[in-house]
Protein backbone atom coordinates (compact mmCIF):
# COMPACT_ATOMS: atom_id res chain seq x y z
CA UNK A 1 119.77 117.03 110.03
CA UNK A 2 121.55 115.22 107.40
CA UNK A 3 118.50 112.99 106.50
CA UNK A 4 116.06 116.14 106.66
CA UNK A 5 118.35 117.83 103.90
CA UNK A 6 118.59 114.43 102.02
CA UNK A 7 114.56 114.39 101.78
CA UNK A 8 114.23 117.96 101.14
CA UNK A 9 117.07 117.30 98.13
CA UNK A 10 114.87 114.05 96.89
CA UNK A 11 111.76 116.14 97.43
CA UNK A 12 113.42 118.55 94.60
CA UNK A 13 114.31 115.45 92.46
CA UNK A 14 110.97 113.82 92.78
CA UNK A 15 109.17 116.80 92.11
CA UNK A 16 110.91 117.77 88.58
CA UNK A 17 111.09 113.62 87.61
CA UNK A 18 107.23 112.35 88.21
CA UNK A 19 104.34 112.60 85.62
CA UNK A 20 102.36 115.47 85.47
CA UNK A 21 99.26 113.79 85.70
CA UNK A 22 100.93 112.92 89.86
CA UNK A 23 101.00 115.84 90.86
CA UNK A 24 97.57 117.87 90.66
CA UNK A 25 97.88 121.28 88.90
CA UNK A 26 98.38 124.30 92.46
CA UNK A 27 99.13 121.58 94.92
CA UNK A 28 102.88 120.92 96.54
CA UNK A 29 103.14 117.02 96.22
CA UNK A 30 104.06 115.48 99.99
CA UNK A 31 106.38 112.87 99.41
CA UNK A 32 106.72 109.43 101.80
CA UNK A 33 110.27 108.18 102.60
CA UNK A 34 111.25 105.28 104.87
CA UNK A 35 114.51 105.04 107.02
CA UNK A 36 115.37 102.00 109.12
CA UNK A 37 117.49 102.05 112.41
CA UNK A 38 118.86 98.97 112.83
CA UNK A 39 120.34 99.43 116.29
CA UNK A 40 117.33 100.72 117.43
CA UNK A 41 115.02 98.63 115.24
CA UNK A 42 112.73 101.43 114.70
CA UNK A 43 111.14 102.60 111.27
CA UNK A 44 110.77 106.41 110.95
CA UNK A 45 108.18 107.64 108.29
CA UNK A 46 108.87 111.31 106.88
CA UNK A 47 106.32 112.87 104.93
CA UNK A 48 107.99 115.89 103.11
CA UNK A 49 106.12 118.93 101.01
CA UNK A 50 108.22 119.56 97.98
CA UNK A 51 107.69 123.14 98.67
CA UNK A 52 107.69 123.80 102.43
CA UNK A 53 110.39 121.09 103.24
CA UNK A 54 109.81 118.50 105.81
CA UNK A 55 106.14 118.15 106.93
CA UNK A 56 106.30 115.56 109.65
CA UNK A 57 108.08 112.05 111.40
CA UNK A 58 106.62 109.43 112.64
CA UNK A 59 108.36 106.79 114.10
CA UNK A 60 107.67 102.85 114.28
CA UNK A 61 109.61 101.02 117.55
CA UNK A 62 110.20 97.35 118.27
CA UNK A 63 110.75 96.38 114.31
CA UNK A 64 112.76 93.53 113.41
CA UNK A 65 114.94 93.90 110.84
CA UNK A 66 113.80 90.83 109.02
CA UNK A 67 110.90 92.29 107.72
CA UNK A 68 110.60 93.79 104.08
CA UNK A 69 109.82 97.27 104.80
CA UNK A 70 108.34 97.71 101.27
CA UNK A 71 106.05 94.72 102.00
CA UNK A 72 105.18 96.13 105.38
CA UNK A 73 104.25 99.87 104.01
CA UNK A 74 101.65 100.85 101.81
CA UNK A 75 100.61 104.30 100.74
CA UNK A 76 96.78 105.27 100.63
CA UNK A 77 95.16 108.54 99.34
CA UNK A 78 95.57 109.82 102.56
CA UNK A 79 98.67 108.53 104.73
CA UNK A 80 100.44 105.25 104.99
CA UNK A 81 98.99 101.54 106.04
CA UNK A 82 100.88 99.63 107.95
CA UNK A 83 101.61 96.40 110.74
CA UNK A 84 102.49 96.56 114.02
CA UNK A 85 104.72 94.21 114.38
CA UNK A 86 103.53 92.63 117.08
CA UNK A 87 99.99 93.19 115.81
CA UNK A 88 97.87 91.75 113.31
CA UNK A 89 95.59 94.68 112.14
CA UNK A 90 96.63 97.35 109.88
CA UNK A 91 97.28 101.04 110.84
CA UNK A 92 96.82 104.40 109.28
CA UNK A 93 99.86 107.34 109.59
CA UNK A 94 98.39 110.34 108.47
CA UNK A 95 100.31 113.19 106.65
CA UNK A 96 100.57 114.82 110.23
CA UNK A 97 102.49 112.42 112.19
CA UNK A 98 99.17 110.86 113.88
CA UNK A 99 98.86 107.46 113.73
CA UNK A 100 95.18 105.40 113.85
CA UNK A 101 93.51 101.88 114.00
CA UNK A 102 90.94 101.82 111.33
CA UNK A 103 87.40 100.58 113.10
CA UNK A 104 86.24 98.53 110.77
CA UNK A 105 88.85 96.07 110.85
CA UNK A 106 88.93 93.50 112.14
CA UNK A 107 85.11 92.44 111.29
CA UNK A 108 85.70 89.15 113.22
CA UNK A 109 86.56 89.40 116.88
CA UNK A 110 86.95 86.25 118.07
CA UNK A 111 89.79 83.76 119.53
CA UNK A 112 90.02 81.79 116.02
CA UNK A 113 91.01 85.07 114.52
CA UNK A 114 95.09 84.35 113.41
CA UNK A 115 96.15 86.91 110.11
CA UNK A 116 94.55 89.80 108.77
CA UNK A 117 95.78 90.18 104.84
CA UNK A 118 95.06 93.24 103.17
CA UNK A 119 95.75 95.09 99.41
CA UNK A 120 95.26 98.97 98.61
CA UNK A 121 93.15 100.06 95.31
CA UNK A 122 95.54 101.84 92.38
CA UNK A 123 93.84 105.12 93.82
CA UNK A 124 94.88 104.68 97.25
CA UNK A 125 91.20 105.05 98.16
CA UNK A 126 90.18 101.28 98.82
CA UNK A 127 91.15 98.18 100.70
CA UNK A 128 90.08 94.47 100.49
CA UNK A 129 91.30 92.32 103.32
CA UNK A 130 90.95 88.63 104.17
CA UNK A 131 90.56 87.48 108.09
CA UNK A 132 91.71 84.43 108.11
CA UNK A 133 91.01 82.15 110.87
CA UNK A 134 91.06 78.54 112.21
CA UNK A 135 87.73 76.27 112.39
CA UNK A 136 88.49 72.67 111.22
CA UNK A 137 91.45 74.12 109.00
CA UNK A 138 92.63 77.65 107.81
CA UNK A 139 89.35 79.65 106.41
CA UNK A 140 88.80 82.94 105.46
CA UNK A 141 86.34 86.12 105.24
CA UNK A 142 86.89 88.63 102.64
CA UNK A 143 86.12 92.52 102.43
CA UNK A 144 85.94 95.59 100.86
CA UNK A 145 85.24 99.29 101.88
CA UNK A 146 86.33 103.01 100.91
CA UNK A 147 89.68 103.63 103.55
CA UNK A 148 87.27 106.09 105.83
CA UNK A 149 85.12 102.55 106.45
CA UNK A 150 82.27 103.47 103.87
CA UNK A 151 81.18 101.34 101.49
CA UNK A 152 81.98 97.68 103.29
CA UNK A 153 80.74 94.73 101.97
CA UNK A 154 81.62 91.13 102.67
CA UNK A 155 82.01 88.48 99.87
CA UNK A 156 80.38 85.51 99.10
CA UNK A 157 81.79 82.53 100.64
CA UNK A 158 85.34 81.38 99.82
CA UNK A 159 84.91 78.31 97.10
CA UNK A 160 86.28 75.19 98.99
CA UNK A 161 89.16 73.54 97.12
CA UNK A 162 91.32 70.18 97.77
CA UNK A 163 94.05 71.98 99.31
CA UNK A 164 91.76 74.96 101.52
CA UNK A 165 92.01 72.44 104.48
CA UNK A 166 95.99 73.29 104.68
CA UNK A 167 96.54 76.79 102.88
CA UNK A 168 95.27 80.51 103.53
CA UNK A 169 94.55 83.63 101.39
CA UNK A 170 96.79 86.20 100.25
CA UNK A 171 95.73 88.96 98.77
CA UNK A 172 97.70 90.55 95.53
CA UNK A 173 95.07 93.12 94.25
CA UNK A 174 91.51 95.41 94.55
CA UNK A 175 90.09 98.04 91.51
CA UNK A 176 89.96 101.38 92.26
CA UNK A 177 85.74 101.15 92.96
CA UNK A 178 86.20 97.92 94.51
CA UNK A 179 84.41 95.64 92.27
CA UNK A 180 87.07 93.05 91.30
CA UNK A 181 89.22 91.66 94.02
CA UNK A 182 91.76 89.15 93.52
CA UNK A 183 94.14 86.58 95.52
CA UNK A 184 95.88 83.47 95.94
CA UNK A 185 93.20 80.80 97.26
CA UNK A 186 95.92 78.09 98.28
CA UNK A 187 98.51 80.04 99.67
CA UNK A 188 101.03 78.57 102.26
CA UNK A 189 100.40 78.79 105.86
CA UNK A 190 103.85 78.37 106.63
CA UNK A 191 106.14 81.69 106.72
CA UNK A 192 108.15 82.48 103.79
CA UNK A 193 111.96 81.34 104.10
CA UNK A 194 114.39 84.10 103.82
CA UNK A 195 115.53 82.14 100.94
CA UNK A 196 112.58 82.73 99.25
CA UNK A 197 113.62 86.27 98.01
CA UNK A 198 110.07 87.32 96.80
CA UNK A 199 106.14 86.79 96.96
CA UNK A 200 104.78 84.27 94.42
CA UNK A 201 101.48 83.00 94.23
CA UNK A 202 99.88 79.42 93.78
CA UNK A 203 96.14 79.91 92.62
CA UNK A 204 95.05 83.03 91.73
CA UNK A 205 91.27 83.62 92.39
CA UNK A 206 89.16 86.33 91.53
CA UNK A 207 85.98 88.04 92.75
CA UNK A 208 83.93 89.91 90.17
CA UNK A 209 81.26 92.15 91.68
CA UNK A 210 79.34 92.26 88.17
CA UNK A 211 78.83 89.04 87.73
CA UNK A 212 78.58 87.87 91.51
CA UNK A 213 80.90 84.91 91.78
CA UNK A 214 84.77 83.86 91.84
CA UNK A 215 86.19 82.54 88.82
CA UNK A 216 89.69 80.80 88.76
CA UNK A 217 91.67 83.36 85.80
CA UNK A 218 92.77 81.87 83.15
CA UNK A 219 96.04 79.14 83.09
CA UNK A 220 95.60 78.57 86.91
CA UNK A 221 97.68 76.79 88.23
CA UNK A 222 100.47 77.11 86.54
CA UNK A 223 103.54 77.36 88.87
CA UNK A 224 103.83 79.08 92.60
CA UNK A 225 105.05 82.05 90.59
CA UNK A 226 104.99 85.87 90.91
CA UNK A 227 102.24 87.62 89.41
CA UNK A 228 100.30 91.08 89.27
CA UNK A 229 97.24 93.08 88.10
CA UNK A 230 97.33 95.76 85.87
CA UNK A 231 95.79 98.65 87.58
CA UNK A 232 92.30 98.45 85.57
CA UNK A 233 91.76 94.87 86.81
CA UNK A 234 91.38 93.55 83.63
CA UNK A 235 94.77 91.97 82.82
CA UNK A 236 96.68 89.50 84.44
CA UNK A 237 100.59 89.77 84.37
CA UNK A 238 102.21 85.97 85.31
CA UNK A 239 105.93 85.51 85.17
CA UNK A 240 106.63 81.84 84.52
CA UNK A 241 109.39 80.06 84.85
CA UNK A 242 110.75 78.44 81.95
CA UNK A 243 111.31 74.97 81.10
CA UNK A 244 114.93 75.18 82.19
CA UNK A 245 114.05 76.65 85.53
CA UNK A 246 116.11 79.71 85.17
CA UNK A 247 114.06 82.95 83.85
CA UNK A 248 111.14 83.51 83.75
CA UNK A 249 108.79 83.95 80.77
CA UNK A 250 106.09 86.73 80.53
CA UNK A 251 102.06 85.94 80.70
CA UNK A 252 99.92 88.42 80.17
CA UNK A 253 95.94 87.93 79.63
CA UNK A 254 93.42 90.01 79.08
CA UNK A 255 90.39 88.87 81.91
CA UNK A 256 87.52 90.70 79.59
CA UNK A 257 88.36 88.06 76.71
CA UNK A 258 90.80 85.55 77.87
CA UNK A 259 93.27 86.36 74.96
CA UNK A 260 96.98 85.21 75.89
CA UNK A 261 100.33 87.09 75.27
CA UNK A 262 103.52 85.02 76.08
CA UNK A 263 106.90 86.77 75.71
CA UNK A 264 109.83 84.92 75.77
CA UNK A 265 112.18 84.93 79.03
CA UNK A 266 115.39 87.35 78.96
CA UNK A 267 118.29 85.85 77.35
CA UNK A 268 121.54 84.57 79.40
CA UNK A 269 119.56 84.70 82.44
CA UNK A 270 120.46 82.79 85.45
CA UNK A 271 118.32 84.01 87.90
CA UNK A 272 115.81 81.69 89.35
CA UNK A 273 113.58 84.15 91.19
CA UNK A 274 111.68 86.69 90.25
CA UNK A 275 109.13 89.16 91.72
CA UNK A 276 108.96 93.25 92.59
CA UNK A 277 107.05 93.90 89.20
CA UNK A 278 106.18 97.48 88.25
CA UNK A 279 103.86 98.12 85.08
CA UNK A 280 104.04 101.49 83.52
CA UNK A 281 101.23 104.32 83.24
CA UNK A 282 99.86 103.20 79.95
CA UNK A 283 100.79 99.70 80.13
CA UNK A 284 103.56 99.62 77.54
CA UNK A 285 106.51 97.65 79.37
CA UNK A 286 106.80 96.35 82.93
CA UNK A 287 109.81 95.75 85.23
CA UNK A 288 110.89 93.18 87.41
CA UNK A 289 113.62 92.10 90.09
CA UNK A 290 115.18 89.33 89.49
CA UNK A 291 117.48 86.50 92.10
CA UNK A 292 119.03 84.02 93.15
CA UNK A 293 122.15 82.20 94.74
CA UNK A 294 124.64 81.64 91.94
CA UNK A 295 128.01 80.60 94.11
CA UNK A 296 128.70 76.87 95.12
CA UNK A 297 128.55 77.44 98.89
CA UNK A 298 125.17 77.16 100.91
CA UNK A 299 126.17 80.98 102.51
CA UNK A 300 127.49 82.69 99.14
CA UNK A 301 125.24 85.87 99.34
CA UNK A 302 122.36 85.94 96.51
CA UNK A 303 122.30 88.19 93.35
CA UNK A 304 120.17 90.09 91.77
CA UNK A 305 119.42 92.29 88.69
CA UNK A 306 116.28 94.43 86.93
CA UNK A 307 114.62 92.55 83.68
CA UNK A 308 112.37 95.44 81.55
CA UNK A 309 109.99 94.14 79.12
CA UNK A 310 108.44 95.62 76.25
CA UNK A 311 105.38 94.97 74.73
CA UNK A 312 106.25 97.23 72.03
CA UNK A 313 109.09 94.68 70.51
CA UNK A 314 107.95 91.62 72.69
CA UNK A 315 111.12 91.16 74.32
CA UNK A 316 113.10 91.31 77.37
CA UNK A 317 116.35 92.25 78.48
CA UNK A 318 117.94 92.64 81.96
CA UNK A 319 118.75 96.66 82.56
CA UNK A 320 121.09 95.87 85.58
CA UNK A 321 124.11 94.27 86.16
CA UNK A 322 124.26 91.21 88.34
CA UNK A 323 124.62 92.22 91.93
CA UNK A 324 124.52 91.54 95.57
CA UNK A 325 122.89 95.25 95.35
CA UNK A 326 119.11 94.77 95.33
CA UNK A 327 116.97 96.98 93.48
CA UNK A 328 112.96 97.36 93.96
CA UNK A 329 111.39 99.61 90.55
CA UNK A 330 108.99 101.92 92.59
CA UNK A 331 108.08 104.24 89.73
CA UNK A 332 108.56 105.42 86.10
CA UNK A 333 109.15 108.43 85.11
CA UNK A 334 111.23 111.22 81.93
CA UNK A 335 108.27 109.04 79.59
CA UNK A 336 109.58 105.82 80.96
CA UNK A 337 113.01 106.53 79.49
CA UNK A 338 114.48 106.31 83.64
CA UNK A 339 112.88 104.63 86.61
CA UNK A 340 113.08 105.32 90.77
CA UNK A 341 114.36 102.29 91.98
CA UNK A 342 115.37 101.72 95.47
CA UNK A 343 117.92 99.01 97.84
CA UNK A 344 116.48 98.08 101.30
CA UNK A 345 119.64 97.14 102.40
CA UNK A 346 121.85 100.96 101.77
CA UNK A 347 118.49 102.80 101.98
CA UNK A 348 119.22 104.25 98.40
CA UNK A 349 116.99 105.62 96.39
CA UNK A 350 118.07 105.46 92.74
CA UNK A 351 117.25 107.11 89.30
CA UNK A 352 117.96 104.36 86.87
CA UNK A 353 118.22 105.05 83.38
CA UNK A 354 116.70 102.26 81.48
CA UNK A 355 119.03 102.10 78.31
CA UNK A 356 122.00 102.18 80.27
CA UNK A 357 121.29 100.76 83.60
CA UNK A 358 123.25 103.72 84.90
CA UNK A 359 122.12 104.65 88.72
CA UNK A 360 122.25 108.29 90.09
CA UNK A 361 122.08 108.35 93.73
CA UNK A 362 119.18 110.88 94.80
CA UNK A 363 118.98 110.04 98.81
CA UNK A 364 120.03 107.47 100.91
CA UNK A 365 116.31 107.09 102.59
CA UNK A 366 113.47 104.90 100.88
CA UNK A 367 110.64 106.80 98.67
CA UNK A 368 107.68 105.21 99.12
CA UNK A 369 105.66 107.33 96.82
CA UNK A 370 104.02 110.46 96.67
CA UNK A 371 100.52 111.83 98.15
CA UNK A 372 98.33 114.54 97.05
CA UNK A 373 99.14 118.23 98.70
């Protein structure tokens, strides 16, 4: 009961704190939280109507708790995609607790079939997914298709390079029609370490419907770095770290023209990892987590902290105290004056106010987003 009122208060928050343009004009907004049990290791998904209350629960068994729920969770237009995990394809909770494979996936069913990699359109309308399997080294397929399984194509070939015999695709990002797909073409096969606090990226590749044909973007490689698309497709966002190896400095190209903007790395900053980023509607500033372990000892706990940056002024500036507390960005919002931000390890969700850094507890459940009533 305690978690139902929690949602139904964030539900209130949400409702009053996102953009307009959301939230369609007549419809109640359902709103996607995540709460972990850790005794039980079980995920439970609520999907709550900002006017009715809570809608529906759906709960995941056998989870370990060292997986990133926010890496495991995506939502669509029309529910939330996720992993089994002792599973390998991705699955669809719908709005009314129900739970589905998607058919079309996998495309390959054979023995050599290991991972299945996959990244959801701005829209929440499209996925593009790589099946990666083993035949004289790691290869990989790639696809795209409308979430109902309309619209699938498959992608040219995979351009060999001299690392593809040891490394695999991941995918970081798909347009909203599904014309311009892009990934990391030599991407580890080993697992990430749990010291490696956040997803970076080796060689980002692209697929261009248009013009029929990959193309390596612009300044690749440059470091196995974080990066991100701007929700258009057509600008690159790279943070690079500097010189120094603490920081990171700010990338950003435009892929219709190749034209470079670098902005400097956040001063007194001793973080060495970096990843998490959220752009805002309009593209005007971005946000980023920031970590690292900062203590002598091999166990002293890592910290972390937020970095904004504005294109406005061309600077940066961290927005959050150094922490053990860390904080994901999952939204702007009040004009991108305040931010939803949330910690995986309370289950907090957060409204940050971006001058200050000030947090105001709203639940103490994870907001994934919000779908269409």
């Amino acid at each position: 009961m305690k978690n139902i009122l929690l949602v139904f208060m964030l539900v209130l928050f949400i409702g009053q704190a996102l953009p307009t343009s959301t939230h369609a004009q007549g419809a109640a907004p359902l709103d996607v939280f995540l709460g972990y049990n850790s005794e039980a290791q079980s995920v439970t998904v609520y999907f709550a109507n900002a006017v009715t209350g809570l809608s529906a629960i759906t709960t995941i068994d056998n989870f370990p708790p060292e997986l990133n729920l926010l890496e495991e969770f995506t939502l669509t237009a029309n529910g939330v995609i996720y992993r089994e995990p002792a599973g390998i394809v991705p699955r669809l909770i719908t709005p009314n607790g129900s739970i589905f494979d998607l058919s079309f996936i996998p495309q390959r069913i054979d023995q050599t079939l290991l991972r299945i990699e996959w990244v959801i359109s701005p829209n929440g309308r499209t996925i593009a997914w790589a099946e990666m399997y083993f035949e004289n080294g790691w290869q990989a397929s790639l696809y795209v298709a409308h979430l109902d399984g309309s619209e699938l194509r498959t992608l040219p070939t995979i351009p060999l390079t001299d690392a593809r015999s040891y490394s695999r695709v991941a995918m970081i990002a798909v347009s909203n029609d599904g014309s311009r797909v892009f990934f990391d073409l030599e991407h580890p096969t080993e697992p990430r370490r749990p010291e490696d606090l956040f997803l970076d990226y080796q060689l980002i590749e692209a697929y261009i419907e248009q013009r029929q044909s990959y193309f390596h973007l612009p300044g690749e490689p440059n470091c196995f770095c974080p990066a991100s698309i701007a929700d258009d497709g057509r600008t690159l966002i790279r943070l690079e770290r500097t010189a120094s190896g603490v920081g990171y400095e700010l990338r950003l190209v435009n892929l219709e023209n190749n034209r470079e903007r670098r902005i400097e790395a956040a001063p007194d900053v001793l973080f060495t990892q970096a990843g998490d980023i959220l752009l805002s509607p309009g593209g005007s500033m971005l946000l980023y987590a920031m970590g690292g372990v900062q203590g002598a000892l091999p166990d002293d706990p890592p910290i972390f902290g937020l970095v904004m940056a504005d294109f406005a002024t061309g600077e940066q500036r961290v927005v959050s105290a150094s922490s053990e507390q860390r904080l994901r960005p999952m939204a702007f919002i009040d004009r991108n004056t305040a931010a939803i931000v949330v910690d995986l390890s309370s289950q907090t969700t957060y409204k940050m106010a971006l001058d200050t850094g000030e947090l105001e507890q709203v639940a103490n459940l994870i907001w994934l987003g919000s779908l269409q009533g």
